[in-house]
Every structure is written in C-alpha cells, then in structure tokens.
PDB file of N, CA and C in Angstrom:
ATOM      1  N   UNK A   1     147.293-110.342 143.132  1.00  0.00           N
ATOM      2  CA  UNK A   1     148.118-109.282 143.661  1.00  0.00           C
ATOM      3  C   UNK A   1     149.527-109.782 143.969  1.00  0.00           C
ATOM      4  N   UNK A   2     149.203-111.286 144.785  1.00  0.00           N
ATOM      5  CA  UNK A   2     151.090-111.364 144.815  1.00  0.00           C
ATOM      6  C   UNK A   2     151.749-111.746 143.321  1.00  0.00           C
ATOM      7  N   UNK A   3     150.815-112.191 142.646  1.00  0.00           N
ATOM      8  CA  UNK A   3     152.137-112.959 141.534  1.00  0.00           C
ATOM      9  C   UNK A   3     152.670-111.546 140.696  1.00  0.00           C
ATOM     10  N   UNK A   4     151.594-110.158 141.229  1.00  0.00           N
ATOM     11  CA  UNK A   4     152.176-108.985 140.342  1.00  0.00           C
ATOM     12  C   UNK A   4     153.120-108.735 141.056  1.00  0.00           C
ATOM     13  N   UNK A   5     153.703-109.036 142.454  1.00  0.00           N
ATOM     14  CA  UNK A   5     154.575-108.433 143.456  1.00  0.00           C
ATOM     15  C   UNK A   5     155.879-109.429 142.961  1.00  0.00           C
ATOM     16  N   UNK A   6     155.496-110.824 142.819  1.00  0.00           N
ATOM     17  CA  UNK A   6     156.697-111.572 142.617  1.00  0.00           C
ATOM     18  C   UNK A   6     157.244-111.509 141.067  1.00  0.00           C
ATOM     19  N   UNK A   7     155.977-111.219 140.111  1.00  0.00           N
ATOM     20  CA  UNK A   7     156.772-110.458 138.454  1.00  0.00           C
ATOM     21  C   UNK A   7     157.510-109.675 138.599  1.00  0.00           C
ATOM     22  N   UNK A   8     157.044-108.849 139.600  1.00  0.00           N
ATOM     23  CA  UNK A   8     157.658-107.179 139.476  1.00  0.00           C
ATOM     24  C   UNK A   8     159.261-107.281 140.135  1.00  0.00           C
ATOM     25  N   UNK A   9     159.185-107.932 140.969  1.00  0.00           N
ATOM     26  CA  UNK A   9     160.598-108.383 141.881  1.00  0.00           C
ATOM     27  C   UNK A   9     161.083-109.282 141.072  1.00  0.00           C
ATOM     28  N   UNK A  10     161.006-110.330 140.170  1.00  0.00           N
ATOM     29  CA  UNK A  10     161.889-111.081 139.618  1.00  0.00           C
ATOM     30  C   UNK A  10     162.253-109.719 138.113  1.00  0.00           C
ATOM     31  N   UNK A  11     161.288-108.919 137.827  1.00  0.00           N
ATOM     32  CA  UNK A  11     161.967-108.277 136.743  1.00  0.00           C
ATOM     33  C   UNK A  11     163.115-106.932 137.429  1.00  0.00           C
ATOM     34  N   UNK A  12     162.687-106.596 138.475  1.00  0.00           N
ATOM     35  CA  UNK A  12     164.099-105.852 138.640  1.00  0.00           C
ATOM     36  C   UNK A  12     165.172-106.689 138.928  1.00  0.00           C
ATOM     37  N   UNK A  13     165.063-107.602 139.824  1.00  0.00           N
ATOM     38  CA  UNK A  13     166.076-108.146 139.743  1.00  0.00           C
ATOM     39  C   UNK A  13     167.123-108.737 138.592  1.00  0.00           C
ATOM     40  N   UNK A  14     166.378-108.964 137.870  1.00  0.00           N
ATOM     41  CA  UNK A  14     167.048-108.961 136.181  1.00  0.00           C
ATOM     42  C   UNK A  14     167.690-107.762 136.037  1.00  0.00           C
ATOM     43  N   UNK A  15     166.815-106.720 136.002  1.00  0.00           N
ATOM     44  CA  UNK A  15     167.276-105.385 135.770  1.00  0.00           C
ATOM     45  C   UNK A  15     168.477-105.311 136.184  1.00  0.00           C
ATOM     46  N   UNK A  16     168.426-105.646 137.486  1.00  0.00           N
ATOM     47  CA  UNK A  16     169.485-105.342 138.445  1.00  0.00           C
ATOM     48  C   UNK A  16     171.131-106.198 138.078  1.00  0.00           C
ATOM     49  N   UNK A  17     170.498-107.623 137.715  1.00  0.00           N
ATOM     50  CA  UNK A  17     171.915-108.375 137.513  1.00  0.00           C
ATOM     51  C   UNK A  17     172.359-108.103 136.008  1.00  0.00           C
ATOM     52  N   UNK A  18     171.534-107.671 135.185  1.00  0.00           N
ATOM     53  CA  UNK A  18     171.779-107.110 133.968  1.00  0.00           C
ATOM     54  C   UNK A  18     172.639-105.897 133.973  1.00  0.00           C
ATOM     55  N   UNK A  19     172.372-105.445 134.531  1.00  0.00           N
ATOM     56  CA  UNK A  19     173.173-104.171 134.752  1.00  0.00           C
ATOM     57  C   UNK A  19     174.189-104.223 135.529  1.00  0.00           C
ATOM     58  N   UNK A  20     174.806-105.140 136.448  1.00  0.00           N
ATOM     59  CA  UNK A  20     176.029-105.596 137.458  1.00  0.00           C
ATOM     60  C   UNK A  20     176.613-106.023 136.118  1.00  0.00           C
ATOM     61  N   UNK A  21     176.385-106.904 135.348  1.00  0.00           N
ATOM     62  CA  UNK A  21     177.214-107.849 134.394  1.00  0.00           C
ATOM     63  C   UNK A  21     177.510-106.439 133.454  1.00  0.00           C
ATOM     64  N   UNK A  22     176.520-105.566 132.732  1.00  0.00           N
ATOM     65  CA  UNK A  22     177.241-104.800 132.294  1.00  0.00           C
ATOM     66  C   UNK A  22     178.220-103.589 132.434  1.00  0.00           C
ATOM     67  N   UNK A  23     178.188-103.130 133.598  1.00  0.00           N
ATOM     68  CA  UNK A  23     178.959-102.285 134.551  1.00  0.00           C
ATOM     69  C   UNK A  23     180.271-103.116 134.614  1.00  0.00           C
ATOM     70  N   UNK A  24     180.393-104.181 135.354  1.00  0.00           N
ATOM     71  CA  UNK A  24     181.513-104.861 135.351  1.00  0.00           C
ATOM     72  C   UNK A  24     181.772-105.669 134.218  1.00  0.00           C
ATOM     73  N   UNK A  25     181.921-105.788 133.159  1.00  0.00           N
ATOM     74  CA  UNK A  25     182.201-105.840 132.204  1.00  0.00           C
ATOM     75  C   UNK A  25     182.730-104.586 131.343  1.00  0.00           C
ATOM     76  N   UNK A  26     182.188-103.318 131.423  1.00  0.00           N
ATOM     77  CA  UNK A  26     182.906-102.269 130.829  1.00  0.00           C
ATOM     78  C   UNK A  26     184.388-102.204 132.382  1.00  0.00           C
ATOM     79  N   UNK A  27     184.370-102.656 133.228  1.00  0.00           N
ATOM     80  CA  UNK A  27     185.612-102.274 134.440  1.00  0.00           C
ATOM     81  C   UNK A  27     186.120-103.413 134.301  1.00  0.00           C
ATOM     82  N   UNK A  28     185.833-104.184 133.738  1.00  0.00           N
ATOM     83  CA  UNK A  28     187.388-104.515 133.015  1.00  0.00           C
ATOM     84  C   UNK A  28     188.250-104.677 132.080  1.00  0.00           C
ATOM     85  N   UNK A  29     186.994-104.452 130.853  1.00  0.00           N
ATOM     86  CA  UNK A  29     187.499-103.697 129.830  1.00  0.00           C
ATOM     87  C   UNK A  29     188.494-102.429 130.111  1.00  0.00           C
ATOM     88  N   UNK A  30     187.995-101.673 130.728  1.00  0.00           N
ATOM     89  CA  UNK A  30     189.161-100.616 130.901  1.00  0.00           C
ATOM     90  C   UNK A  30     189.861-101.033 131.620  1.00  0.00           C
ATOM     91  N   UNK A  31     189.720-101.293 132.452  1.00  0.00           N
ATOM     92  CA  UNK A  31     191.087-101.810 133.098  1.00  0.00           C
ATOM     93  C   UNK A  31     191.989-102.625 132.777  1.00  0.00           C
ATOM     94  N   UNK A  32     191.911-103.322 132.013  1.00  0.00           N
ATOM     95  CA  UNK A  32     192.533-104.250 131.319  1.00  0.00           C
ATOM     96  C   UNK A  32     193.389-103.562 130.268  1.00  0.00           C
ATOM     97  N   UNK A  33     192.127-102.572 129.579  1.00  0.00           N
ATOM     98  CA  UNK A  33     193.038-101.712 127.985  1.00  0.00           C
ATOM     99  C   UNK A  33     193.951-100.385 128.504  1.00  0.00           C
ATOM    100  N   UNK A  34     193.693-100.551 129.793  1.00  0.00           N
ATOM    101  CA  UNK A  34     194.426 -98.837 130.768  1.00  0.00           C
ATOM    102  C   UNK A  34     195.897 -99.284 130.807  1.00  0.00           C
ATOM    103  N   UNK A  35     195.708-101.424 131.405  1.00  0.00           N
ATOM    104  CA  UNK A  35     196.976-101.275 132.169  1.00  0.00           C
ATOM    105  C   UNK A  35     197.370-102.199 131.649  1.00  0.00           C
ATOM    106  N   UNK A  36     197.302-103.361 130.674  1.00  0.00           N
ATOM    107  CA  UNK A  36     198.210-104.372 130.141  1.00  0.00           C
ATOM    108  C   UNK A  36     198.678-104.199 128.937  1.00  0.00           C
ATOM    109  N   UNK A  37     198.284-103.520 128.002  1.00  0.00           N
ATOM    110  CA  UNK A  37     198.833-103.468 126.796  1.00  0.00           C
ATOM    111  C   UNK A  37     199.945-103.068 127.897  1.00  0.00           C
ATOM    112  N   UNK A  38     200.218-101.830 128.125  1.00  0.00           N
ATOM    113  CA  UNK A  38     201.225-101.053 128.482  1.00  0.00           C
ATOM    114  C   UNK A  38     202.242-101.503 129.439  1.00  0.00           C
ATOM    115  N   UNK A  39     201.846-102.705 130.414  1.00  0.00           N
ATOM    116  CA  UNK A  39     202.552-103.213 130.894  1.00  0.00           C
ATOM    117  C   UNK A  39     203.154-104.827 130.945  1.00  0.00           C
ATOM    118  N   UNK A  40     202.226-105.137 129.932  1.00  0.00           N
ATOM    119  CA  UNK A  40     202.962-106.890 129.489  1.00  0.00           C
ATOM    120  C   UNK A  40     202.904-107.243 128.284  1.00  0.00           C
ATOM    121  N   UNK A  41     202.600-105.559 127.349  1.00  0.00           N
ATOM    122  CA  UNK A  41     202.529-105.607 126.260  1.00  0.00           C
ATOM    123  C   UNK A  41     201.021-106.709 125.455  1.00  0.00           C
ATOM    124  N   UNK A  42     199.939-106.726 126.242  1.00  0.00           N
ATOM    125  CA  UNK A  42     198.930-107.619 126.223  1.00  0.00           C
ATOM    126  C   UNK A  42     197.952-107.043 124.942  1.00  0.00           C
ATOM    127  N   UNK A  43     197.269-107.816 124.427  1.00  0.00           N
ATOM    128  CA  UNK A  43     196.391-106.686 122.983  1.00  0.00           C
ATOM    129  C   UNK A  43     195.234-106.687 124.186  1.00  0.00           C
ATOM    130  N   UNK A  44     194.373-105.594 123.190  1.00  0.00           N
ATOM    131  CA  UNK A  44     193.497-104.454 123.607  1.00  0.00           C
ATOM    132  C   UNK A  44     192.378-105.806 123.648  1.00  0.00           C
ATOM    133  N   UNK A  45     191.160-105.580 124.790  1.00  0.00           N
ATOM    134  CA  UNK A  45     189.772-106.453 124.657  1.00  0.00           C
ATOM    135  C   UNK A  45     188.796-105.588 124.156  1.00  0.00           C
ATOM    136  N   UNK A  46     187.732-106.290 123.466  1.00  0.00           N
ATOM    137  CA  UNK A  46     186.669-105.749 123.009  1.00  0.00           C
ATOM    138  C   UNK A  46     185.372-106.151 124.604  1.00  0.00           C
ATOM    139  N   UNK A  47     184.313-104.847 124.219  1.00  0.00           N
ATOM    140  CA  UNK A  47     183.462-105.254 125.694  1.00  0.00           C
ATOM    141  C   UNK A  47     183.074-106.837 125.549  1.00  0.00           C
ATOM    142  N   UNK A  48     182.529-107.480 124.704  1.00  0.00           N
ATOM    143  CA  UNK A  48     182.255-108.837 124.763  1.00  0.00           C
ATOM    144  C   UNK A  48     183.623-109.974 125.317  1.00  0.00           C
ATOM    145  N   UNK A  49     184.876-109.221 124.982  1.00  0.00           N
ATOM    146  CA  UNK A  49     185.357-110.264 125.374  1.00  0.00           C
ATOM    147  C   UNK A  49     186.241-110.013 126.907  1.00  0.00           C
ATOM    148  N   UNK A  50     185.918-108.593 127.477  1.00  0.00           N
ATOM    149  CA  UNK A  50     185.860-108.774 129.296  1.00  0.00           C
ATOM    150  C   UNK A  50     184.481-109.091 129.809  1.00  0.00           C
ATOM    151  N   UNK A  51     183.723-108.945 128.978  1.00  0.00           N
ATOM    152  CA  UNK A  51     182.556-109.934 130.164  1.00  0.00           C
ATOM    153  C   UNK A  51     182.573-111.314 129.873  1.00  0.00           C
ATOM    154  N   UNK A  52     183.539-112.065 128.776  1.00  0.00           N
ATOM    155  CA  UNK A  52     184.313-113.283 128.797  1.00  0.00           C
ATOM    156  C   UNK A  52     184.721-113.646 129.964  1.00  0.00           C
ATOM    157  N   UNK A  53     185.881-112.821 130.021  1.00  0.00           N
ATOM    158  CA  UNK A  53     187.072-112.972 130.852  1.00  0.00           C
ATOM    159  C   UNK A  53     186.513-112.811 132.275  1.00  0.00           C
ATOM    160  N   UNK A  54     185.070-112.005 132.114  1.00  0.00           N
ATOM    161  CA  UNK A  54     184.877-112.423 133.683  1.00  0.00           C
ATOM    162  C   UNK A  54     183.760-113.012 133.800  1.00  0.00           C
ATOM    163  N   UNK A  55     183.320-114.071 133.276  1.00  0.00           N
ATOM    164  CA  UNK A  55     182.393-114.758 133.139  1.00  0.00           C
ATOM    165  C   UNK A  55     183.327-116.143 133.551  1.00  0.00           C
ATOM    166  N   UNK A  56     184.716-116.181 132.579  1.00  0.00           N
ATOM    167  CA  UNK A  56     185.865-117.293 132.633  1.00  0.00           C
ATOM    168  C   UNK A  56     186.294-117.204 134.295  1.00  0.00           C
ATOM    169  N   UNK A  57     186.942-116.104 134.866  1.00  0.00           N
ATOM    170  CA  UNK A  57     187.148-115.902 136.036  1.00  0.00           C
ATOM    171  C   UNK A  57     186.145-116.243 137.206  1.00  0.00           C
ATOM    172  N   UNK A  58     185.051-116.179 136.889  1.00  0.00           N
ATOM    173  CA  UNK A  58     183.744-116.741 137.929  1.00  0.00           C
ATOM    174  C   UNK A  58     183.615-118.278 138.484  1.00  0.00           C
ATOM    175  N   UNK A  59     183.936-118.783 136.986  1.00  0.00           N
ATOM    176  CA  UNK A  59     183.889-120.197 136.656  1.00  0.00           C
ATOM    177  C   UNK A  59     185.002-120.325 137.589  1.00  0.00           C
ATOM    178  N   UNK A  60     186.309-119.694 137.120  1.00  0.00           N
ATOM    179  CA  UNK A  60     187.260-120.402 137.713  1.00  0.00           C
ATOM    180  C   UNK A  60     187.526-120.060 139.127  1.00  0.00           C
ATOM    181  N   UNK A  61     186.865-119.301 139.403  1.00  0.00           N
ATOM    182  CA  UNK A  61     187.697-118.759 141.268  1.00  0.00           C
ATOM    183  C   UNK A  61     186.595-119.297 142.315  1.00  0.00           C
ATOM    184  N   UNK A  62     184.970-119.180 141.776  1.00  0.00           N
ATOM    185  CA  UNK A  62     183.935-119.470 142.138  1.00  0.00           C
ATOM    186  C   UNK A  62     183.380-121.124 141.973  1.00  0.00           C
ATOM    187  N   UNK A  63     183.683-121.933 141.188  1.00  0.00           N
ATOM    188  CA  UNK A  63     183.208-122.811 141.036  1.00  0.00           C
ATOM    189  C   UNK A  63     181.647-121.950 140.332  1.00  0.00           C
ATOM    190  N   UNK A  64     180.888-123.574 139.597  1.00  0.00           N
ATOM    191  CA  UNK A  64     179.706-123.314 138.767  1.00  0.00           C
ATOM    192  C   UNK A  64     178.384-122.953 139.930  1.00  0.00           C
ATOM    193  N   UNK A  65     177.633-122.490 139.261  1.00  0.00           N
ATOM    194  CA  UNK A  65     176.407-122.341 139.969  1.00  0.00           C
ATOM    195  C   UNK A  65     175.983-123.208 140.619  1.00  0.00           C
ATOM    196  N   UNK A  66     176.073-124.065 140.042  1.00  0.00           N
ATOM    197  CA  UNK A  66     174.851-125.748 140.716  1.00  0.00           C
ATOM    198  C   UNK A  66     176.033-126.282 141.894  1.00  0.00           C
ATOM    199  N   UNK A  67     177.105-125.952 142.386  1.00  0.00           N
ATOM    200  CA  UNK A  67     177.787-126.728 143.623  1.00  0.00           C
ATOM    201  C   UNK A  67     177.478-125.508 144.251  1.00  0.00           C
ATOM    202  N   UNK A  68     176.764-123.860 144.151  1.00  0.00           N
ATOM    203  CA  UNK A  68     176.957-123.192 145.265  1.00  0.00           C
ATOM    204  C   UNK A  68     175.196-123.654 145.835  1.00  0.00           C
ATOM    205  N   UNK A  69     174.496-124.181 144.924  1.00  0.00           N
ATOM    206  CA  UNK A  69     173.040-124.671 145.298  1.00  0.00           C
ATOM    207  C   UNK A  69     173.136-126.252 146.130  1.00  0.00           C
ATOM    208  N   UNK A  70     174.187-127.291 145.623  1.00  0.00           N
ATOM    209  CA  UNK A  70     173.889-127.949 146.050  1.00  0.00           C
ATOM    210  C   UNK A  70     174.534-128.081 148.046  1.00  0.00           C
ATOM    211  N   UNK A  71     175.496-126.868 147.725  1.00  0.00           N
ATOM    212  CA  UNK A  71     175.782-126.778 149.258  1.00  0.00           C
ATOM    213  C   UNK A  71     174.813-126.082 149.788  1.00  0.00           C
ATOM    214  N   UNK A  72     174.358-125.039 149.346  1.00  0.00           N
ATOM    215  CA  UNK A  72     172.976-124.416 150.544  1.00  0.00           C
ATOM    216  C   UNK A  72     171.612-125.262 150.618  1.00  0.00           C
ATOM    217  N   UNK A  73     171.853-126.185 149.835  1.00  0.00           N
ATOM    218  CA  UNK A  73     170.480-126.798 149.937  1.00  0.00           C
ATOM    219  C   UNK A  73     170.539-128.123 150.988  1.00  0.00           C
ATOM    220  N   UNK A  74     172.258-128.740 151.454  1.00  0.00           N
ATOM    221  CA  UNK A  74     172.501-129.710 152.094  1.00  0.00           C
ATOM    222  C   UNK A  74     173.022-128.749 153.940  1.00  0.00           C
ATOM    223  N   UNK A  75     173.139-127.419 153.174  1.00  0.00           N
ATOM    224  CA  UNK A  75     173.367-126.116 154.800  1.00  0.00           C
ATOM    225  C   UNK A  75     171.887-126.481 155.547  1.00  0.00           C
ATOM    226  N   UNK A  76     170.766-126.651 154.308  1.00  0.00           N
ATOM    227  CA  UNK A  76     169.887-125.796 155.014  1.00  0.00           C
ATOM    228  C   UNK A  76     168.833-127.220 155.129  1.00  0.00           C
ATOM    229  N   UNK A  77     169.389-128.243 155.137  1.00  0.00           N
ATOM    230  CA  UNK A  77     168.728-129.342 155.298  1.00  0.00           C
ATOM    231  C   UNK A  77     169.241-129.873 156.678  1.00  0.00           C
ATOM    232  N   UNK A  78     170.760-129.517 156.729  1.00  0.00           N
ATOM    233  CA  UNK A  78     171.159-129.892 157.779  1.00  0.00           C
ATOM    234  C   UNK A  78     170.995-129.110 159.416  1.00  0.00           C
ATOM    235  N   UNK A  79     170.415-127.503 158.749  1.00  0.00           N
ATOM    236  CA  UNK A  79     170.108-126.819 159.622  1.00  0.00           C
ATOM    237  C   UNK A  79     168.552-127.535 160.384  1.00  0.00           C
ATOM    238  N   UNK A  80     167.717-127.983 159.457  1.00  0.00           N
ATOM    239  CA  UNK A  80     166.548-128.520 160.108  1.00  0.00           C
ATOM    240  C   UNK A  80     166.419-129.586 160.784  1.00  0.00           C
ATOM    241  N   UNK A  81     167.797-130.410 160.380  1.00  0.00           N
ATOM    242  CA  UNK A  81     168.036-131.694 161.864  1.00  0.00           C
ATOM    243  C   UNK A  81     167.948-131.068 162.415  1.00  0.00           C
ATOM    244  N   UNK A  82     169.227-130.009 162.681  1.00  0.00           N
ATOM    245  CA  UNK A  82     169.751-130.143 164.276  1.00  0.00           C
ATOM    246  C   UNK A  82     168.690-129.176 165.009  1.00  0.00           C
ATOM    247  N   UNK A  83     167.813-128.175 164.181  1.00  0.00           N
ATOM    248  CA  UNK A  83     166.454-127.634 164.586  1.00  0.00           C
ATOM    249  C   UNK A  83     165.365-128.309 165.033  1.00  0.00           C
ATOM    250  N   UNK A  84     165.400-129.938 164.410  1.00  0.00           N
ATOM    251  CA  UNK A  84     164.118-130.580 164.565  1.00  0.00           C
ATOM    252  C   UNK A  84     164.925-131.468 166.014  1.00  0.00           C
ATOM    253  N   UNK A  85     166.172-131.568 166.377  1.00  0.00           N
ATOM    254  CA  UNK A  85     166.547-132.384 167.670  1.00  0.00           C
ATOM    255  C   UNK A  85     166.970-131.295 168.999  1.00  0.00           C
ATOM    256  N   UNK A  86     166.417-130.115 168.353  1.00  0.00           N
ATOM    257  CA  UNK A  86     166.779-129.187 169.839  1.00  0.00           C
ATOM    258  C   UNK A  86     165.915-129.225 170.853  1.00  0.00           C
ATOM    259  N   UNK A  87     165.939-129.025 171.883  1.00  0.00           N
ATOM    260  CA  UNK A  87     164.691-128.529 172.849  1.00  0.00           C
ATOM    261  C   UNK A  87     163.972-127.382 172.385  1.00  0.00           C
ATOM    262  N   UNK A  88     162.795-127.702 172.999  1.00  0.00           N
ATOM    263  CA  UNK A  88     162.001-126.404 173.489  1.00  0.00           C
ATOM    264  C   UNK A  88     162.590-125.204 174.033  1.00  0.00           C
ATOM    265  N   UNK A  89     163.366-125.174 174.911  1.00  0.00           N
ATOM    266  CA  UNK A  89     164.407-124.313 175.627  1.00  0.00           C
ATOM    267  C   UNK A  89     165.327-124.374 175.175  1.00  0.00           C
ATOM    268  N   UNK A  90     165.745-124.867 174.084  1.00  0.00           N
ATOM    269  CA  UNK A  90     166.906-124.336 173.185  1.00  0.00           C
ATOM    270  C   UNK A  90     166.695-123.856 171.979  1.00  0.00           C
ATOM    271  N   UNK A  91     165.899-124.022 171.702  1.00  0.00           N
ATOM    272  CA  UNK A  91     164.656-123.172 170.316  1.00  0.00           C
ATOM    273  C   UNK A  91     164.225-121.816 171.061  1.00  0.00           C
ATOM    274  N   UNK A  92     164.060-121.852 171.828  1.00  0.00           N
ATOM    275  CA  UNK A  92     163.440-120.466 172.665  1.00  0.00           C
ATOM    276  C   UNK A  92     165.014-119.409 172.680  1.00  0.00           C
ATOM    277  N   UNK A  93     165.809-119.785 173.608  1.00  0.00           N
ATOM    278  CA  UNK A  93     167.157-119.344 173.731  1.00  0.00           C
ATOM    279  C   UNK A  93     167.878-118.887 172.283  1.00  0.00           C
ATOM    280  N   UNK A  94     167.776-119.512 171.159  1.00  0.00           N
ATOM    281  CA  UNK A  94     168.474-118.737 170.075  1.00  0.00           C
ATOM    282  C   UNK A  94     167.407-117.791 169.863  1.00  0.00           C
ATOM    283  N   UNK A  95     166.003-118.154 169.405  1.00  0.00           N
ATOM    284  CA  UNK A  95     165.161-116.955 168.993  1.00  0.00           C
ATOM    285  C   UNK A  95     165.453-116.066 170.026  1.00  0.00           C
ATOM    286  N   UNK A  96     165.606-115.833 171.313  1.00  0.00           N
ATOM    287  CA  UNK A  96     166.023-114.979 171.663  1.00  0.00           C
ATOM    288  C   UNK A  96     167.256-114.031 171.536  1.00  0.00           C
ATOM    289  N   UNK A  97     167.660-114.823 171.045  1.00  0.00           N
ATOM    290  CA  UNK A  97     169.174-114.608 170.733  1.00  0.00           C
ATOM    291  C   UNK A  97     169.350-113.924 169.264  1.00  0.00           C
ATOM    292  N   UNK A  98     168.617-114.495 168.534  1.00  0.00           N
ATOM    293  CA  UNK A  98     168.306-113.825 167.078  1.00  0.00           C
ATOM    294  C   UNK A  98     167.467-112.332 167.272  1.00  0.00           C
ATOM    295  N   UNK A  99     166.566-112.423 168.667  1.00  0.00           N
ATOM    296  CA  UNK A  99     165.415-111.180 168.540  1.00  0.00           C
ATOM    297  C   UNK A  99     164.140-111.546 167.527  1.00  0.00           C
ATOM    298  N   UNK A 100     163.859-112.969 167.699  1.00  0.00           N
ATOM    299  CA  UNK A 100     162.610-113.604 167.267  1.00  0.00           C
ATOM    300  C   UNK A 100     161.553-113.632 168.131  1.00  0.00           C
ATOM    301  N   UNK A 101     160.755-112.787 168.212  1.00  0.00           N
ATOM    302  CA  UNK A 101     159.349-113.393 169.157  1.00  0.00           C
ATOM    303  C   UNK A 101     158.740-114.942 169.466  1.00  0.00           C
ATOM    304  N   UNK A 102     159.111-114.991 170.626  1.00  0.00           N
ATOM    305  CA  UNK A 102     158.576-116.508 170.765  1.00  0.00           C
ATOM    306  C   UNK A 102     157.280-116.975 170.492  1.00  0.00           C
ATOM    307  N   UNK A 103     156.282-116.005 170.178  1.00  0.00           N
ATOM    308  CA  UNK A 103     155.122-116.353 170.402  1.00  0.00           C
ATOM    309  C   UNK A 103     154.780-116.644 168.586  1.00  0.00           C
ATOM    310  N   UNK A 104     155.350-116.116 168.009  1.00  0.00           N
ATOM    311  CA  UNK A 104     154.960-116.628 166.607  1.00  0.00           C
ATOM    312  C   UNK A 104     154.946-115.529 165.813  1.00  0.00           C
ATOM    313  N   UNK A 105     154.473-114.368 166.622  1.00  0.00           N
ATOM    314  CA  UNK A 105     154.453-113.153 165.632  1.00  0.00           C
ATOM    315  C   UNK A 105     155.309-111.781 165.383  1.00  0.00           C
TER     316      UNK A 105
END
C-alpha cells in the first residue's frame, strides 16, 4: 500500500514539474518574441530554445543542483549537533515554540 502511495506521489510530481518547465518555457518564449525583436532588434526563439534559455538562466543565477543538496544536507547535519547538544529544557521550549507535542504524538 505505501510504495502505491509513494509511485503515485513521485508520478504527479513529475506531472507537476513537467508541466512548470513547460508553462514556463512557452512565457518566455512569448515574452521574449512580444518584446525583443521589437526592442533590441533580437531574432524570434523557437519553444525549445526558451526552455534553453531558461534552463541556461537556472544554471546561471541558481547555481547546479548538487551545491543546493550539498548545502541542505551539511544545514541539516548541522541542525542535529546543535539538537543532539541542547537540553532537555531546551528541546522542550522550541517544540513548544514550533507547537510540537512534547509527548511524542
């Protein structure tokens, strides 16, 4: 039953980023063919080559995939020091603070 829950959730989610990449990819195709020919005299893009251009733009404004993993994976390593050197009463005090039940459930 779960691995049908976790198929089913990894295939929309495809769905889902499949369809972001192609949505934004036709917005900037038009936008691009609306407003640069006409204003820097720029040639026209085909859809393959604005989901280039923003595939190129990701790379470049975002950095690659694997440095946004290797920082959450050194966030969330470093979150479990300073979790594993807190008190008891300071583990209690944020879950409260978050609205975590102390008791576990």
């Amino acid at each position: 039953m779960r691995s049908k829950r976790v198929a089913r959730r990894i295939a929309i989610t495809l769905f889902c980023f499949l369809t972001l990449i192609a949505v934004l990819g036709a917005l900037v195709m038009l936008l691009w063919n609306a407003l640069l020919p006409e204003l820097f005299n720029a040639p026209t893009l085909s859809y393959w080559q604005a989901v280039g251009v923003l595939l190129l733009s990701h790379l470049l404004f975002r950095g690659t995939p694997l440095y946004g993993l290797r920082a959450r994976r050194h966030a969330r390593r470093r979150l479990r020091e300073r979790w594993a050197a807190m008190t008891t009463e300071e583990r209690s005090a944020i879950n409260d603070e978050l609205g975590i039940p102390s008791d576990g459930t």
